[in-house]
N, C-alpha and C. Protein backbone atom coordinates (compact mmCIF):
# COMPACT_ATOMS: atom_id res chain seq x y z
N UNK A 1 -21.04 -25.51 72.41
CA UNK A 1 -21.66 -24.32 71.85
C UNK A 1 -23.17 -24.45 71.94
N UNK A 2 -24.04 -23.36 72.41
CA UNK A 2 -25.32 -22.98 72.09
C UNK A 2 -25.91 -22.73 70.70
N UNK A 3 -27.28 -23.19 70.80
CA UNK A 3 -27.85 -22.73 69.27
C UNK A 3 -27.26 -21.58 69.03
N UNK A 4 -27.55 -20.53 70.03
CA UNK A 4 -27.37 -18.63 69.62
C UNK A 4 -26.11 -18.60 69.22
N UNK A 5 -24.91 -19.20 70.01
CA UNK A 5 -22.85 -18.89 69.88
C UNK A 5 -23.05 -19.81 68.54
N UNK A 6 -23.69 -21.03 67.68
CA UNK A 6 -23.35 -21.62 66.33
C UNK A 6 -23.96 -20.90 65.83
N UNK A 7 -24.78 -19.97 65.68
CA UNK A 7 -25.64 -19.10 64.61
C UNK A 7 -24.61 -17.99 64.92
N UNK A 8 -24.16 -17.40 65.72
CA UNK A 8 -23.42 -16.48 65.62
C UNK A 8 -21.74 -16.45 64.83
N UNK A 9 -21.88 -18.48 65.11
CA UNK A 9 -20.14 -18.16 65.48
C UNK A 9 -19.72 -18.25 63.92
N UNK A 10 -18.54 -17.42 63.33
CA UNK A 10 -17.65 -17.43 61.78
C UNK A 10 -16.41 -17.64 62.15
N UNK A 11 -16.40 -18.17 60.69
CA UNK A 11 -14.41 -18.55 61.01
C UNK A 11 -13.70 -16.52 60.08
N UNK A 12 -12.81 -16.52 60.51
CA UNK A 12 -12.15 -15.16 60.00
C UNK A 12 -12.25 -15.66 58.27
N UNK A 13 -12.55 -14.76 57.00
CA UNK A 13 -12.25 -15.13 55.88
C UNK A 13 -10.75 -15.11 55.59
N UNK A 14 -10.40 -15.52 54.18
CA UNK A 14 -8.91 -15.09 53.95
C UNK A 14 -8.65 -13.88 54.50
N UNK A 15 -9.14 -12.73 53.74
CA UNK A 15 -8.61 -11.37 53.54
C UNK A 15 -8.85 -10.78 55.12
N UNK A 16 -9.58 -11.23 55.90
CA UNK A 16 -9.41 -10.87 57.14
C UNK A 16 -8.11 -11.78 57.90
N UNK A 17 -7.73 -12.66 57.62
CA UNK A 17 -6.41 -13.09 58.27
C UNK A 17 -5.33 -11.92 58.24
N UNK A 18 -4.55 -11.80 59.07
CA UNK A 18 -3.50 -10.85 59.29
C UNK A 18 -2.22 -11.12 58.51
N UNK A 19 -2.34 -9.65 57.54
CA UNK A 19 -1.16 -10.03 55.92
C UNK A 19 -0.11 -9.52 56.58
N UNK A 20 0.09 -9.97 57.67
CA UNK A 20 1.33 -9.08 58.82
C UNK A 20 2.73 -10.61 59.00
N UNK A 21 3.85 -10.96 59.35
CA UNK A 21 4.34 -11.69 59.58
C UNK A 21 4.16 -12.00 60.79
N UNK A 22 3.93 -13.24 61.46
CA UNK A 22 3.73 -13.24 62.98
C UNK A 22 4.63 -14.40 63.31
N UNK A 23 5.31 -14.11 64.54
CA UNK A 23 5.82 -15.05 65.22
C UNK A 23 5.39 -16.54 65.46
N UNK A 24 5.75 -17.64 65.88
CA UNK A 24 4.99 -18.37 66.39
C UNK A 24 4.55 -18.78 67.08
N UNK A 25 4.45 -18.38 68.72
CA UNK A 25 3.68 -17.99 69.26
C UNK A 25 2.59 -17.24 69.39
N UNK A 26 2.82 -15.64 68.66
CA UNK A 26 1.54 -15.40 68.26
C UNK A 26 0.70 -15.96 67.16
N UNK A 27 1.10 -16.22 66.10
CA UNK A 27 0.41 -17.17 65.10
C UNK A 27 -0.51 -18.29 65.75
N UNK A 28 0.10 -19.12 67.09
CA UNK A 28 -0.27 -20.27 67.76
C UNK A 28 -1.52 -19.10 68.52
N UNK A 29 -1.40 -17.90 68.75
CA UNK A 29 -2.50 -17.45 69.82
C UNK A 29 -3.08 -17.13 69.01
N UNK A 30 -3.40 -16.47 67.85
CA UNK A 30 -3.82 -15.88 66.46
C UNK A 30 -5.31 -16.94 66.43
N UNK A 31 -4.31 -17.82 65.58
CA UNK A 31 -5.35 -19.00 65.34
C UNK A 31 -5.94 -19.74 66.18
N UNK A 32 -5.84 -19.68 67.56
CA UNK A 32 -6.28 -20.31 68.83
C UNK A 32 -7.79 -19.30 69.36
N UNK A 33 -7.16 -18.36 68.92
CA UNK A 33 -8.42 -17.20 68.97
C UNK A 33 -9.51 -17.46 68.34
N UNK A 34 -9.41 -17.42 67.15
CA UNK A 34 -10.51 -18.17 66.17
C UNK A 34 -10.82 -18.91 66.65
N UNK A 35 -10.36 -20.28 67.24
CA UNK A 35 -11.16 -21.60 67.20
C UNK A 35 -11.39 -21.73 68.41
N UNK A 36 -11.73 -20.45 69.33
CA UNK A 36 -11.87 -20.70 70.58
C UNK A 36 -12.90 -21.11 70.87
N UNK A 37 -14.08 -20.58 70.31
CA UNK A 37 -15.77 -20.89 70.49
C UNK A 37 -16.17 -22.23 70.39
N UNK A 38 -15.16 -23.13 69.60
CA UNK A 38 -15.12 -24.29 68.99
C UNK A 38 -14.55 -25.39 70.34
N UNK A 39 -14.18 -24.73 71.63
CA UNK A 39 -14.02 -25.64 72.59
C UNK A 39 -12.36 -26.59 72.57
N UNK A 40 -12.50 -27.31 72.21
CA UNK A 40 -11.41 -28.49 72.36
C UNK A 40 -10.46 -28.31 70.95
N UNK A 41 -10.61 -27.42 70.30
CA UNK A 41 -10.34 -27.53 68.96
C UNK A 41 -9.19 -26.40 68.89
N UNK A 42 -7.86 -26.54 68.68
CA UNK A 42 -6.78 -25.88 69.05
C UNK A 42 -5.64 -25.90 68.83
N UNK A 43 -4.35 -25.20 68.47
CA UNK A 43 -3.19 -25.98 68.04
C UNK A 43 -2.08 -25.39 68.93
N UNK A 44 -0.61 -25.97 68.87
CA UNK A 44 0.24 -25.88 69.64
C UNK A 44 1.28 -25.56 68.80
N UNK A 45 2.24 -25.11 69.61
CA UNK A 45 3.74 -24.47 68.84
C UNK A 45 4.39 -25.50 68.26
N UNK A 46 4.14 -27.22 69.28
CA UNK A 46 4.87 -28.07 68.57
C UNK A 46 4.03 -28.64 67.57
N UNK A 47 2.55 -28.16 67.46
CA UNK A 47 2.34 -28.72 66.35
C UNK A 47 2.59 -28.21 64.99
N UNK A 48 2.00 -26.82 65.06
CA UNK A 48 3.01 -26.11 63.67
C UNK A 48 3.74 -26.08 63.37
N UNK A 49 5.31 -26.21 64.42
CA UNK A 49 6.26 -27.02 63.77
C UNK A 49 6.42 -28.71 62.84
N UNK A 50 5.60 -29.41 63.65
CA UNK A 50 5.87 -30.76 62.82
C UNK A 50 4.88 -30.23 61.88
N UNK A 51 3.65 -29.47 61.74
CA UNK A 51 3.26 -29.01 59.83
C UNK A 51 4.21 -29.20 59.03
N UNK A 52 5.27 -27.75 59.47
CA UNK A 52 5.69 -27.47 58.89
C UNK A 52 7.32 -28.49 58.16
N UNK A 53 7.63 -29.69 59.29
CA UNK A 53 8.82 -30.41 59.16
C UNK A 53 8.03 -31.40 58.27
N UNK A 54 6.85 -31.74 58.23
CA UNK A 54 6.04 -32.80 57.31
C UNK A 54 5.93 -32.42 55.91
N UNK A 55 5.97 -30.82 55.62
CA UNK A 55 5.58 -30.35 54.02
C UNK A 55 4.35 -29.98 54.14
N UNK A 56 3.36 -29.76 55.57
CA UNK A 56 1.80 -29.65 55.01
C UNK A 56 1.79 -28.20 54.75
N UNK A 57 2.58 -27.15 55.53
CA UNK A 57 2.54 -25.69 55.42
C UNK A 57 4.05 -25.35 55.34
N UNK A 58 3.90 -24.16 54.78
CA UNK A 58 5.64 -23.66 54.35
C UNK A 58 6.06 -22.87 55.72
N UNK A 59 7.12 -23.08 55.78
CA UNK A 59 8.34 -22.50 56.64
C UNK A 59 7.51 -21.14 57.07
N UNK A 60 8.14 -20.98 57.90
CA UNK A 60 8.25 -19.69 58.50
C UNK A 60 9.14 -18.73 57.10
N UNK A 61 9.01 -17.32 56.81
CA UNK A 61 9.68 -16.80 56.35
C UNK A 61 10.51 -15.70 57.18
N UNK A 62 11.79 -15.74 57.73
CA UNK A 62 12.17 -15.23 58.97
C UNK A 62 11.89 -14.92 60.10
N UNK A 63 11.78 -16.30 60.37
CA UNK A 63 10.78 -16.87 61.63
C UNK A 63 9.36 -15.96 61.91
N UNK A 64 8.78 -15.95 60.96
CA UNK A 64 7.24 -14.92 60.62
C UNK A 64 6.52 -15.63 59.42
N UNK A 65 5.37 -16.37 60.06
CA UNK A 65 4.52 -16.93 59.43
C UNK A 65 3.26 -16.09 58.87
N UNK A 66 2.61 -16.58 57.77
CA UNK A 66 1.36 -14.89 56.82
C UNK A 66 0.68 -15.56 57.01
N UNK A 67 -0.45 -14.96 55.80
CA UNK A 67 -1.61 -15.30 56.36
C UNK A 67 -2.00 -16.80 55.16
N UNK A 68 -1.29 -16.72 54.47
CA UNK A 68 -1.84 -18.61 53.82
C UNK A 68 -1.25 -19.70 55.19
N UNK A 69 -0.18 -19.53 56.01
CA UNK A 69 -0.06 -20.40 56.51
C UNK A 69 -1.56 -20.47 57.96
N UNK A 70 -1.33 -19.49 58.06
CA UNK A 70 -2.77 -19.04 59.16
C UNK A 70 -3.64 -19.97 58.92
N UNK A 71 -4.21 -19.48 57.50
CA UNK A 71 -5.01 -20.17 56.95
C UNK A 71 -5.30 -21.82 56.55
N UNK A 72 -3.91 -22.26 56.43
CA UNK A 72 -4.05 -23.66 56.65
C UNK A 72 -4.13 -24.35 58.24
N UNK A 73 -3.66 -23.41 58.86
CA UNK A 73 -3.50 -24.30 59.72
C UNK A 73 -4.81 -23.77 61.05
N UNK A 74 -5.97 -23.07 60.35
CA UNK A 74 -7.32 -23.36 61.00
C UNK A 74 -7.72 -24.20 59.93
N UNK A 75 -7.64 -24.22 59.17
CA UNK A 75 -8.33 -25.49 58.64
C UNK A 75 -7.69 -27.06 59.11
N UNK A 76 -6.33 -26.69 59.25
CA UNK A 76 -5.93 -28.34 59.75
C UNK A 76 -6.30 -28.62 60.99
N UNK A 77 -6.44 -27.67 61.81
CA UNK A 77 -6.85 -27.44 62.78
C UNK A 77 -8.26 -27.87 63.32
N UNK A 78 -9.32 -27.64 62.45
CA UNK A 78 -10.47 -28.16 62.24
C UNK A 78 -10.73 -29.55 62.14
N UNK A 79 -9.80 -29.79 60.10
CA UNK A 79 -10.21 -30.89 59.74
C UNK A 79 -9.35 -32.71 60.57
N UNK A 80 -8.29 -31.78 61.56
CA UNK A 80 -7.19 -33.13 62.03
C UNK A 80 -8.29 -33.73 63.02
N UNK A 81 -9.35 -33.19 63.75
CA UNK A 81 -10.76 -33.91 64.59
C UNK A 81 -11.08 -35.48 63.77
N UNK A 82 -11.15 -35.37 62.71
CA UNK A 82 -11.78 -36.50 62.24
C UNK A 82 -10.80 -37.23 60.81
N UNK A 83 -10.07 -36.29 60.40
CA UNK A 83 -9.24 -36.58 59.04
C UNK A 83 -7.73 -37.10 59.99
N UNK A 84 -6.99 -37.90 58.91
CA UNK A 84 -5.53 -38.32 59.53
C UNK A 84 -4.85 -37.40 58.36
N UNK A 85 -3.42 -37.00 59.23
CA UNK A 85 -2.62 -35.80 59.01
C UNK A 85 -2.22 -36.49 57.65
N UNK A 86 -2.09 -37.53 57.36
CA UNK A 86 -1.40 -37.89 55.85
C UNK A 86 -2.92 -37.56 54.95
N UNK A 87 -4.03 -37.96 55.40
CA UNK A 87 -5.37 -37.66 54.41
C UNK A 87 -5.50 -35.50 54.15
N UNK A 88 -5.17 -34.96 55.19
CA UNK A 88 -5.30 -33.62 55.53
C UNK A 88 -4.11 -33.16 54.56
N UNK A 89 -3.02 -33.71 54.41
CA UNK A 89 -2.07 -33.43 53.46
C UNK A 89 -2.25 -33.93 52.23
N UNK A 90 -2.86 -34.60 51.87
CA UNK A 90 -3.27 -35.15 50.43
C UNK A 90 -4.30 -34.01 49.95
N UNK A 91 -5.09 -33.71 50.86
CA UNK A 91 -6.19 -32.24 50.51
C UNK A 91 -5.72 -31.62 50.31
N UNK A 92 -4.68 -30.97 51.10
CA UNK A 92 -3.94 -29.90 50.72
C UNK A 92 -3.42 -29.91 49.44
N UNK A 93 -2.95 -30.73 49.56
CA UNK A 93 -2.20 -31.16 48.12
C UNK A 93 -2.87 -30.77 46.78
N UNK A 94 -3.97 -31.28 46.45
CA UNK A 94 -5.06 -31.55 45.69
C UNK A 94 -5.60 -30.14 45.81
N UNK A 95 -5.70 -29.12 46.50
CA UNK A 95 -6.12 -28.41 47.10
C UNK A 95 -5.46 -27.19 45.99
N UNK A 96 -4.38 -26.98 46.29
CA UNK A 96 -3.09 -26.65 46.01
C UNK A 96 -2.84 -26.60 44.22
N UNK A 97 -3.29 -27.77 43.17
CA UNK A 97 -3.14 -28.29 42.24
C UNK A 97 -4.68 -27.31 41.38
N UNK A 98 -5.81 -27.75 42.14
CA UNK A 98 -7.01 -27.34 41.54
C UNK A 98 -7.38 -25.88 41.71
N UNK A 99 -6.74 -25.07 42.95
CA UNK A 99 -7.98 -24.10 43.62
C UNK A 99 -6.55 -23.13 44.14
N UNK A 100 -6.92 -21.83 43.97
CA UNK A 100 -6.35 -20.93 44.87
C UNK A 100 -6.76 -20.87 46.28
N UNK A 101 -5.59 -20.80 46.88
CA UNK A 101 -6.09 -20.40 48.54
C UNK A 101 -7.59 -19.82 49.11
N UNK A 102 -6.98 -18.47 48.63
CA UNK A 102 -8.32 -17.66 49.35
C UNK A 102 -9.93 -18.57 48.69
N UNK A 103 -10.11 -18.86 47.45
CA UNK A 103 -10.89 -19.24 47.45
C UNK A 103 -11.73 -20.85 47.85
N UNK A 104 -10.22 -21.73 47.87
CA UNK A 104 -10.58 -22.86 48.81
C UNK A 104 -10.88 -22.39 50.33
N UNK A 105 -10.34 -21.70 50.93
CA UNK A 105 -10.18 -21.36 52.59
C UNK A 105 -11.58 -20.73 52.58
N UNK A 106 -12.23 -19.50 51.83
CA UNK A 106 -13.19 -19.09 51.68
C UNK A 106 -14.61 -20.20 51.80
N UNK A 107 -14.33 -21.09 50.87
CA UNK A 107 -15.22 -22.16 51.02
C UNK A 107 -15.89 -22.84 51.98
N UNK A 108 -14.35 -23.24 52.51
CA UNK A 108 -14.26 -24.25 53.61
C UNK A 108 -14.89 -23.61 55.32
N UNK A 109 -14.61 -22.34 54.91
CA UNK A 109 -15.59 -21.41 55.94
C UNK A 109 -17.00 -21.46 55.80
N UNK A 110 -17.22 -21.48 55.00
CA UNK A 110 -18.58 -21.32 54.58
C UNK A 110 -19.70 -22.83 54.34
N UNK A 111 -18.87 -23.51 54.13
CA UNK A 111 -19.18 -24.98 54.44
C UNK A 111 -19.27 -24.92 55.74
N UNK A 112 -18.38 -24.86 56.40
CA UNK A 112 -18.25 -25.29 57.77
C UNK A 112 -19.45 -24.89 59.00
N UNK A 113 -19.33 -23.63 58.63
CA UNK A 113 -20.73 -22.64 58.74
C UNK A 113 -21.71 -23.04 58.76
N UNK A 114 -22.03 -23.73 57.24
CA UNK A 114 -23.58 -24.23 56.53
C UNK A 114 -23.71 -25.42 58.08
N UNK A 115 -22.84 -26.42 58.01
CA UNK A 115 -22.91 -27.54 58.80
C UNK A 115 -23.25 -27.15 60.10
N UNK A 116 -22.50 -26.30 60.61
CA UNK A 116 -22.59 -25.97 62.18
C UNK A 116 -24.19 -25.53 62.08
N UNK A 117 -24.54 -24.66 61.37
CA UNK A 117 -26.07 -24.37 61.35
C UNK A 117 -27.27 -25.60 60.98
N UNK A 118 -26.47 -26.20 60.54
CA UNK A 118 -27.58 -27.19 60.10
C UNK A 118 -28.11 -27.58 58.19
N UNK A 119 -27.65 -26.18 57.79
CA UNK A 119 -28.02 -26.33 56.39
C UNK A 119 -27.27 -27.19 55.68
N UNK A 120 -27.20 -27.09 54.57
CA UNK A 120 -26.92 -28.55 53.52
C UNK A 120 -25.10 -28.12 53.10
N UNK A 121 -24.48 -28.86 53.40
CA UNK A 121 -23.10 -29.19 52.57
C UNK A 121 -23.54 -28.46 50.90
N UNK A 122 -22.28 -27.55 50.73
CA UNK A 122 -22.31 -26.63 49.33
C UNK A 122 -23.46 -26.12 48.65
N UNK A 123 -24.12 -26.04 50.04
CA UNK A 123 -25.21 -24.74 50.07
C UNK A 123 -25.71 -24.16 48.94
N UNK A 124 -26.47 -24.07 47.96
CA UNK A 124 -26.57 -23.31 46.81
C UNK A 124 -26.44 -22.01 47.10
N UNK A 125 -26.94 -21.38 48.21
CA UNK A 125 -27.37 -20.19 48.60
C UNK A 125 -26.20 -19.52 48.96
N UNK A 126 -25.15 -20.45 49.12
CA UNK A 126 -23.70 -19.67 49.23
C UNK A 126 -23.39 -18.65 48.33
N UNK A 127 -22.54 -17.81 48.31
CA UNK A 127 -21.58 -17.22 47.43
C UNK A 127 -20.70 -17.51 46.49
N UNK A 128 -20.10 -18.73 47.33
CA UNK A 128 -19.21 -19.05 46.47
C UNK A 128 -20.35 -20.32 45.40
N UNK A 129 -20.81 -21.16 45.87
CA UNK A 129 -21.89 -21.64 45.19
C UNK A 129 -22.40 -20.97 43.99
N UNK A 130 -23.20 -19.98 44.30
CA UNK A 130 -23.90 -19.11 43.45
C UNK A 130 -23.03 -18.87 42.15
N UNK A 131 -21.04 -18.71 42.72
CA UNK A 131 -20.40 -17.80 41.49
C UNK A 131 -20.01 -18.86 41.07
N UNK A 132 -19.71 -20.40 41.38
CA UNK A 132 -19.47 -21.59 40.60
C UNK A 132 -17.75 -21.56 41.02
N UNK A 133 -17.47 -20.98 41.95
CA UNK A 133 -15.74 -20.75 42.18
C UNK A 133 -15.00 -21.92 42.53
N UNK A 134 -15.75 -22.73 43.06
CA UNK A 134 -15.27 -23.88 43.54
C UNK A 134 -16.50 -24.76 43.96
N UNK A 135 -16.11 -26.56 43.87
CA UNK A 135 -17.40 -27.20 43.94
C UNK A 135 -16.70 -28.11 45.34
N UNK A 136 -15.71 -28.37 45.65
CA UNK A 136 -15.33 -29.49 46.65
C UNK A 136 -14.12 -28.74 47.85
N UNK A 137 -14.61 -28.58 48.87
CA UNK A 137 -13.45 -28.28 50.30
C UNK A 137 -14.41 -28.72 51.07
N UNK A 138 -13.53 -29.28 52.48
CA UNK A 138 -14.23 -29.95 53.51
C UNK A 138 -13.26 -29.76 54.94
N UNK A 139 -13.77 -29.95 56.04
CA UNK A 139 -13.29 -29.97 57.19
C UNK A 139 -14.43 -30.45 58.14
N UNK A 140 -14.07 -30.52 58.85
CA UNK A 140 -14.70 -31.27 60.48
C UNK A 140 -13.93 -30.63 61.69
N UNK A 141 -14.79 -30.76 62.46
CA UNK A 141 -14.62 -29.76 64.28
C UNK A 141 -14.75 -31.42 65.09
N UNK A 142 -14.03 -30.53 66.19
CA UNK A 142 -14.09 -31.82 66.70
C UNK A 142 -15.48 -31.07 68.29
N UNK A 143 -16.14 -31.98 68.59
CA UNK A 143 -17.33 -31.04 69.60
C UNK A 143 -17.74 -31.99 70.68
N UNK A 144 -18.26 -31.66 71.43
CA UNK A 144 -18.41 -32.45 72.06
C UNK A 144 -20.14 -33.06 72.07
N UNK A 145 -20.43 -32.41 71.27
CA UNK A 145 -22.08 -32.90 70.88
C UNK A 145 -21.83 -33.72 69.68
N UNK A 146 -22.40 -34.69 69.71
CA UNK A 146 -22.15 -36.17 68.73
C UNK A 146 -22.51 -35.68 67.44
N UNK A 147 -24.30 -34.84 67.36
CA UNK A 147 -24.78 -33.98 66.15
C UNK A 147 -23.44 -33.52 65.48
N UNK A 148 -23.33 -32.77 66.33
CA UNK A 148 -22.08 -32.03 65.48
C UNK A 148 -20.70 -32.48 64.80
N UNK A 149 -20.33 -33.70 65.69
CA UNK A 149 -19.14 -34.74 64.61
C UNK A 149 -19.81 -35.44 64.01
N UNK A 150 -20.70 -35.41 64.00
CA UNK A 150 -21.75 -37.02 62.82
C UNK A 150 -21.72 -35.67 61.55
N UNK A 151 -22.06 -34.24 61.66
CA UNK A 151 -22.36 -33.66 60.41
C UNK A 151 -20.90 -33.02 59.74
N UNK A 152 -20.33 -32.83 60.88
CA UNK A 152 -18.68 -32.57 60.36
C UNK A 152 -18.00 -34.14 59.12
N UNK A 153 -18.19 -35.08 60.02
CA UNK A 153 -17.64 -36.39 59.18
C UNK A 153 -18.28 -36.27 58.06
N UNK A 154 -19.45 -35.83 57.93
CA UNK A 154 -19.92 -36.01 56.97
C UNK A 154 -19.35 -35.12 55.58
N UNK A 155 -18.99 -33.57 55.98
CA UNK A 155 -18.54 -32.91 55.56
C UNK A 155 -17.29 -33.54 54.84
N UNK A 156 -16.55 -34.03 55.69
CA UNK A 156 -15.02 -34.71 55.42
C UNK A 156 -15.39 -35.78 54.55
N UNK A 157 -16.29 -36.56 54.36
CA UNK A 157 -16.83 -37.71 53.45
C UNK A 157 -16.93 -37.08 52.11
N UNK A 158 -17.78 -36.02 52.30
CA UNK A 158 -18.05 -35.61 51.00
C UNK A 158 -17.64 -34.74 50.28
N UNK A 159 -16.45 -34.27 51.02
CA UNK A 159 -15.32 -33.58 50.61
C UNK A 159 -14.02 -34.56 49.72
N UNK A 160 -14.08 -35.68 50.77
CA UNK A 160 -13.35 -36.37 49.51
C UNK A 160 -13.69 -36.96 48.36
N UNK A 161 -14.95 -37.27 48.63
CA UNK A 161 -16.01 -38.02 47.10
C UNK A 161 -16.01 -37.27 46.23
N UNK A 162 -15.78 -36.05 46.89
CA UNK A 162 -16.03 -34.85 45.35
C UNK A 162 -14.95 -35.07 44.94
N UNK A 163 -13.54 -34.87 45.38
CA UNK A 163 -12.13 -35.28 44.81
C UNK A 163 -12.04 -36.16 44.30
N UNK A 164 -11.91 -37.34 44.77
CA UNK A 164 -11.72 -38.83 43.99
C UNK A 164 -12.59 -38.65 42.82
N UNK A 165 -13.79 -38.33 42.75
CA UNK A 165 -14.64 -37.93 41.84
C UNK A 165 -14.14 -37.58 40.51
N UNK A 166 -13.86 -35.95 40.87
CA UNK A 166 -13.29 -35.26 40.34
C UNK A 166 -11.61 -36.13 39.16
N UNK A 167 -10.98 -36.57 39.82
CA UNK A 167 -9.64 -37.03 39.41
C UNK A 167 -10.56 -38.54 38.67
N UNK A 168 -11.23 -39.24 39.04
CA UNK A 168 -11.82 -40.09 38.13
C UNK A 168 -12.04 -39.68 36.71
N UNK A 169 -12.74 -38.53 36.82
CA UNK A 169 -13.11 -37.63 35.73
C UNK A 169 -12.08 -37.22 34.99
N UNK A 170 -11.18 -36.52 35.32
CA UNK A 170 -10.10 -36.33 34.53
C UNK A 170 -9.08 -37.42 34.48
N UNK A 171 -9.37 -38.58 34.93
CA UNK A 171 -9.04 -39.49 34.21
C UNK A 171 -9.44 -40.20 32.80
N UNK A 172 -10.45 -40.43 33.08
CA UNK A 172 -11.27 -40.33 31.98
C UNK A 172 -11.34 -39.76 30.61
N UNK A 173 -10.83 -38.36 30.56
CA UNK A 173 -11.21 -37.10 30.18
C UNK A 173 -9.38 -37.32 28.92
């Protein structure tokens, strides 16, 4: 990617994901669409199946996947570059426990964003920042410019520090 295509480029929000049932093939072209700008970064029919045989995303609902599974699986999609599929399922997990969808997925766009541009991990200047909706989601791209996986990992670092963090705390608590 060019400076101009990372200043330009967004991930789709929740509510723009398609609240339609989609096959899986199209689901696989759906979300392949999105992460096209992103180069190497991409998923396959057999991979959404083993998601889905692992527990990370739910079933098809008559063989028609919505838009939370969409939604996880550009983010797994993203974060599997640098995270291992058992760590990517523990997020979820955790994910799942603390935070509604749209507004973790929301985040994690917007993080992802901040990084690709250059600005700071949980951005004050965000939205979701600003409304206090959520303090910890993370992902990583996989790129072929080093900049860009050195600030993604980083993302994924400090995505989990905030968690462990977090569960320290309410340990504690």
């Amino acid at each position: 990617m060019n400076r101009m295509e990372i200043i330009q480029f967004s991930l789709p929000r929740y509510r723009q994901i398609p609240d339609i049932g989609l096959l899986l093939e199209q689901t696989v072209r759906v979300v392949n669409g999105y992460l096209e700008p992103l180069g190497s970064v991409s998923i396959t029919s057999s991979m959404v199946s083993n998601y889905v045989k692992h527990d990370i995303i739910d079933r098809a609902v008559k063989k028609q996947y919505g838009r939370d599974q969409l939604a996880y699986l550009v983010f797994i999609a993203i974060a599997k570059t640098v995270l291992s599929l058992d760590d990517i399922a523990r997020l979820i997990e955790l994910q799942r426990g603390y935070c509604d969808l749209e507004i973790a997925y929301d985040r994690f766009c917007e993080e992802f964003e901040s990084a690709l541009r250059g600005r700071p991990v949980c951005d004050p200047e965000s939205p979701a920042s600003r409304s206090g909706e959520i303090e910890d989601r993370g992902g990583a791209f996989a790129a072929e410019d080093p900049r860009l996986r050195e600030v993604l990992c980083d993302i994924a670092a400090v995505s989990s520090m905030s968690i462990l963090l977090r569960m320290k705390l309410e340990q504690l608590a």
